[in-house]
C-alpha atoms as a PDB file:
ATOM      1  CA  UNK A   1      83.946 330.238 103.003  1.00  0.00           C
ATOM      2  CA  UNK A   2      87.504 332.227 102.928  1.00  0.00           C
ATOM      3  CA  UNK A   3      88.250 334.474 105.911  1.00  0.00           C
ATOM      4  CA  UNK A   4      88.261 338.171 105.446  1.00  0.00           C
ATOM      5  CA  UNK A   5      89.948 340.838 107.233  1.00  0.00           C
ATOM      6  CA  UNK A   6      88.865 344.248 107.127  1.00  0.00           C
ATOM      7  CA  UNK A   7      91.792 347.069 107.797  1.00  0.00           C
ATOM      8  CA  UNK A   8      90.734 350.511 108.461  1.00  0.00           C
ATOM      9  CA  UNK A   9      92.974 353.462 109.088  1.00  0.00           C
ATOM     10  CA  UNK A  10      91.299 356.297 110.834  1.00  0.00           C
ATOM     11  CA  UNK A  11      92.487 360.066 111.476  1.00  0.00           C
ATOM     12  CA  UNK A  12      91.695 361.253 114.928  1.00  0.00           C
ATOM     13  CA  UNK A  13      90.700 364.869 115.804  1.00  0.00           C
ATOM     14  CA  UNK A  14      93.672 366.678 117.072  1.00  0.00           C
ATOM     15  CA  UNK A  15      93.927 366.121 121.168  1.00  0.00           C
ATOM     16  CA  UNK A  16      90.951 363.221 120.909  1.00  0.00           C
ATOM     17  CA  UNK A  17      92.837 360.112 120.612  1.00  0.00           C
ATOM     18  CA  UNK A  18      93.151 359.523 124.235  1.00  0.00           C
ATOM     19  CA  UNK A  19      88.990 359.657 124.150  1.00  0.00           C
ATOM     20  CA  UNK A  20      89.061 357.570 121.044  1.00  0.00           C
ATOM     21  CA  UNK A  21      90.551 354.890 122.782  1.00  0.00           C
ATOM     22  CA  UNK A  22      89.047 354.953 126.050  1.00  0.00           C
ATOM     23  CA  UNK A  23      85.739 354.987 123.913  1.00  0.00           C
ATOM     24  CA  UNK A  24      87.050 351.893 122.101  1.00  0.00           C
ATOM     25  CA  UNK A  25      88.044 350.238 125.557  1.00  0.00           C
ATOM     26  CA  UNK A  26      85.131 350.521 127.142  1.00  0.00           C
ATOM     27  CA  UNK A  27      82.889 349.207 124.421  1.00  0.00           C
ATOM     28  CA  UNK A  28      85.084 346.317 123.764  1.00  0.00           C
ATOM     29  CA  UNK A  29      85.069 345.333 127.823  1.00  0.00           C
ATOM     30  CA  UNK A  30      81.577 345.642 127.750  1.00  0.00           C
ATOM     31  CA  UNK A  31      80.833 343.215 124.208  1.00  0.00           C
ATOM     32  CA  UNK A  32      80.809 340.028 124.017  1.00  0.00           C
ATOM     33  CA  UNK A  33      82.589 338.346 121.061  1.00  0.00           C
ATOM     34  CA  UNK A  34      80.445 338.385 118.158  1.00  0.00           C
ATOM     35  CA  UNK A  35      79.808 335.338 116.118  1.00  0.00           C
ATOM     36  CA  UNK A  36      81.852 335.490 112.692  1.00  0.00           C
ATOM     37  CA  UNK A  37      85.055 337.090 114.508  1.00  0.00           C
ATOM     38  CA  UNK A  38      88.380 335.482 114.635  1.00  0.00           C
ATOM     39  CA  UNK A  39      90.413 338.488 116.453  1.00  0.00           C
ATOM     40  CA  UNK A  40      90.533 342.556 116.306  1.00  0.00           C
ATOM     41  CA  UNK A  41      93.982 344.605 116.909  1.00  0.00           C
ATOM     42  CA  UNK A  42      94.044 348.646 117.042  1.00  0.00           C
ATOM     43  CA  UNK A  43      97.000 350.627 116.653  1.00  0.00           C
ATOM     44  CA  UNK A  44      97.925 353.741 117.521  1.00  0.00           C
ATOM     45  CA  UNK A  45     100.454 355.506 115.313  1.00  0.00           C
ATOM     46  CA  UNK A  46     103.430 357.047 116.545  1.00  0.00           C
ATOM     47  CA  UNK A  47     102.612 360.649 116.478  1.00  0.00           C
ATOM     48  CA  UNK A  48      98.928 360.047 118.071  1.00  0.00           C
ATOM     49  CA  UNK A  49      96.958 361.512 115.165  1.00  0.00           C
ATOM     50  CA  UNK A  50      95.900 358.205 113.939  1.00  0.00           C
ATOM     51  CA  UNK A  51      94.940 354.867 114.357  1.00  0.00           C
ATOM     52  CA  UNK A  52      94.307 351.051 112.271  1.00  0.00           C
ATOM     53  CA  UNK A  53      92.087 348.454 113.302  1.00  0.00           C
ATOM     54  CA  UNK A  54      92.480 345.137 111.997  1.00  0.00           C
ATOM     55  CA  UNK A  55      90.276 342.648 112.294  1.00  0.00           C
ATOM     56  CA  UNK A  56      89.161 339.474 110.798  1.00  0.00           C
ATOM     57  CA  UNK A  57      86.252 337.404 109.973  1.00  0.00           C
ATOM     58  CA  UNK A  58      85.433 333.573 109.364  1.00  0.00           C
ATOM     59  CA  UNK A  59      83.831 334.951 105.937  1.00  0.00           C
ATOM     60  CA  UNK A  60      82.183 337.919 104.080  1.00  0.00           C
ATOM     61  CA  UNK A  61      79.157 336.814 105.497  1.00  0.00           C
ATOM     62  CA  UNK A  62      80.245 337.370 108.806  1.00  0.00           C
ATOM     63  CA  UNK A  63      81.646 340.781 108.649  1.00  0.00           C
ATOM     64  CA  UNK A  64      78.190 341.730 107.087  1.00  0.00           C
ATOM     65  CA  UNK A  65      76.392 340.176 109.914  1.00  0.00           C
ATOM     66  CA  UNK A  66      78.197 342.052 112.714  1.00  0.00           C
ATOM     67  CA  UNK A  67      78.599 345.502 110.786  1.00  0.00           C
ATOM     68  CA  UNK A  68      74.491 345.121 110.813  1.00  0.00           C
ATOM     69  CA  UNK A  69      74.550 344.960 114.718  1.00  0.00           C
ATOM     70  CA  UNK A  70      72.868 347.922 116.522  1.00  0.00           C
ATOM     71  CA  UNK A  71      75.392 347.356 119.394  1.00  0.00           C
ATOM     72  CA  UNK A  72      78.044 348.343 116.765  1.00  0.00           C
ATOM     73  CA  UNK A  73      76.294 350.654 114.560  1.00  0.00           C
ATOM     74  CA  UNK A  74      76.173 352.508 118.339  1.00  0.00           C
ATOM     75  CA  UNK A  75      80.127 352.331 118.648  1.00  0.00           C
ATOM     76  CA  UNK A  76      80.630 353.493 115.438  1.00  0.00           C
ATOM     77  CA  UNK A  77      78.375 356.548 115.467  1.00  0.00           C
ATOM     78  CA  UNK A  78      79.998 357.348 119.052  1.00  0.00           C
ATOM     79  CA  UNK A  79      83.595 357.024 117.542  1.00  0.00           C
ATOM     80  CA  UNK A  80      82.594 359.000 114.704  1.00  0.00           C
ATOM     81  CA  UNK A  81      82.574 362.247 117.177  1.00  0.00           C
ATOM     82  CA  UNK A  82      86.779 361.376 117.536  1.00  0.00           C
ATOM     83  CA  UNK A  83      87.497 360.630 113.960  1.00  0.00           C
ATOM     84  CA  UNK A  84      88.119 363.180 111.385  1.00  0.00           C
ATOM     85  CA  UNK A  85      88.476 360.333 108.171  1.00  0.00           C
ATOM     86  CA  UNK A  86      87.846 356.817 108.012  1.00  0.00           C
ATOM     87  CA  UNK A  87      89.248 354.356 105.184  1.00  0.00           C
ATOM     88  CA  UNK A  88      87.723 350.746 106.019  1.00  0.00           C
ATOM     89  CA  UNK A  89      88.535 348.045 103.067  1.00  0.00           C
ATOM     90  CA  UNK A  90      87.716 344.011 103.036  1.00  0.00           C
ATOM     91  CA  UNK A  91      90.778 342.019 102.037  1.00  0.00           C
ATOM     92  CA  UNK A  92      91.392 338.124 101.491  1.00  0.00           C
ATOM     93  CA  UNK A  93      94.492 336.911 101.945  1.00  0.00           C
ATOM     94  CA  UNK A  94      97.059 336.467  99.467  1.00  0.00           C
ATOM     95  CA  UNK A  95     100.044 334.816 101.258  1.00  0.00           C
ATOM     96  CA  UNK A  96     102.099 334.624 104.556  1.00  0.00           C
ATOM     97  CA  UNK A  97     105.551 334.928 105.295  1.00  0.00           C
ATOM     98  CA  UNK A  98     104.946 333.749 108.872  1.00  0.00           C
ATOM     99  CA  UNK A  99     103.295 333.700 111.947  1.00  0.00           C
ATOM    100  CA  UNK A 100     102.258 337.206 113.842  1.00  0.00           C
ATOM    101  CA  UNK A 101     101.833 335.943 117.389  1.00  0.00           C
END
């Protein structure tokens, strides 16, 4: 099985990204990892109208299994009330030009 990593760039509701993100926060201090994920990063772009999450899976598989979770499905309708647009794509790696740490 080839790791996955799913990016998805969101536009935030004018004046919600602050609640986005505390929303976020809380959810992810509150969950345990789930089985299948190797790491999650959001960003928060510069102007503070948007935002990327980018996270990665051991396989396809495993992104299934955790986008099936009611725990998530949860977050994600509760986000949904900060987000204007959502673009979420799967992507396998094609090559590195070095190490992100």
């Amino acid at each position: 099985m080839k790791p996955v990593t799913q990016i998805n760039a969101l536009s935030i509701k004018p004046e919600k990204i602050d609640e986005f993100f505390e929303a976020d926060r809380r959810y992810i201090a509150s969950a345990s990892l789930p089985k299948g994920l190797i790491g999650s990063r959001l960003y928060r772009s510069l102007d503070g109208k948007s935002a990327v999450r980018v996270s990665q899976y051991e396989s396809v598989e495993a992104h299934k299994e955790y986008h099936h979770s009611e725990a998530l499905r949860q977050q994600i309708d509760l986000l949904r009330t900060f987000v204007d647009s959502s673009s979420p794509g799967l992507y396998e790696e094609a090559y590195t030009t070095g190490d992100f740490k």
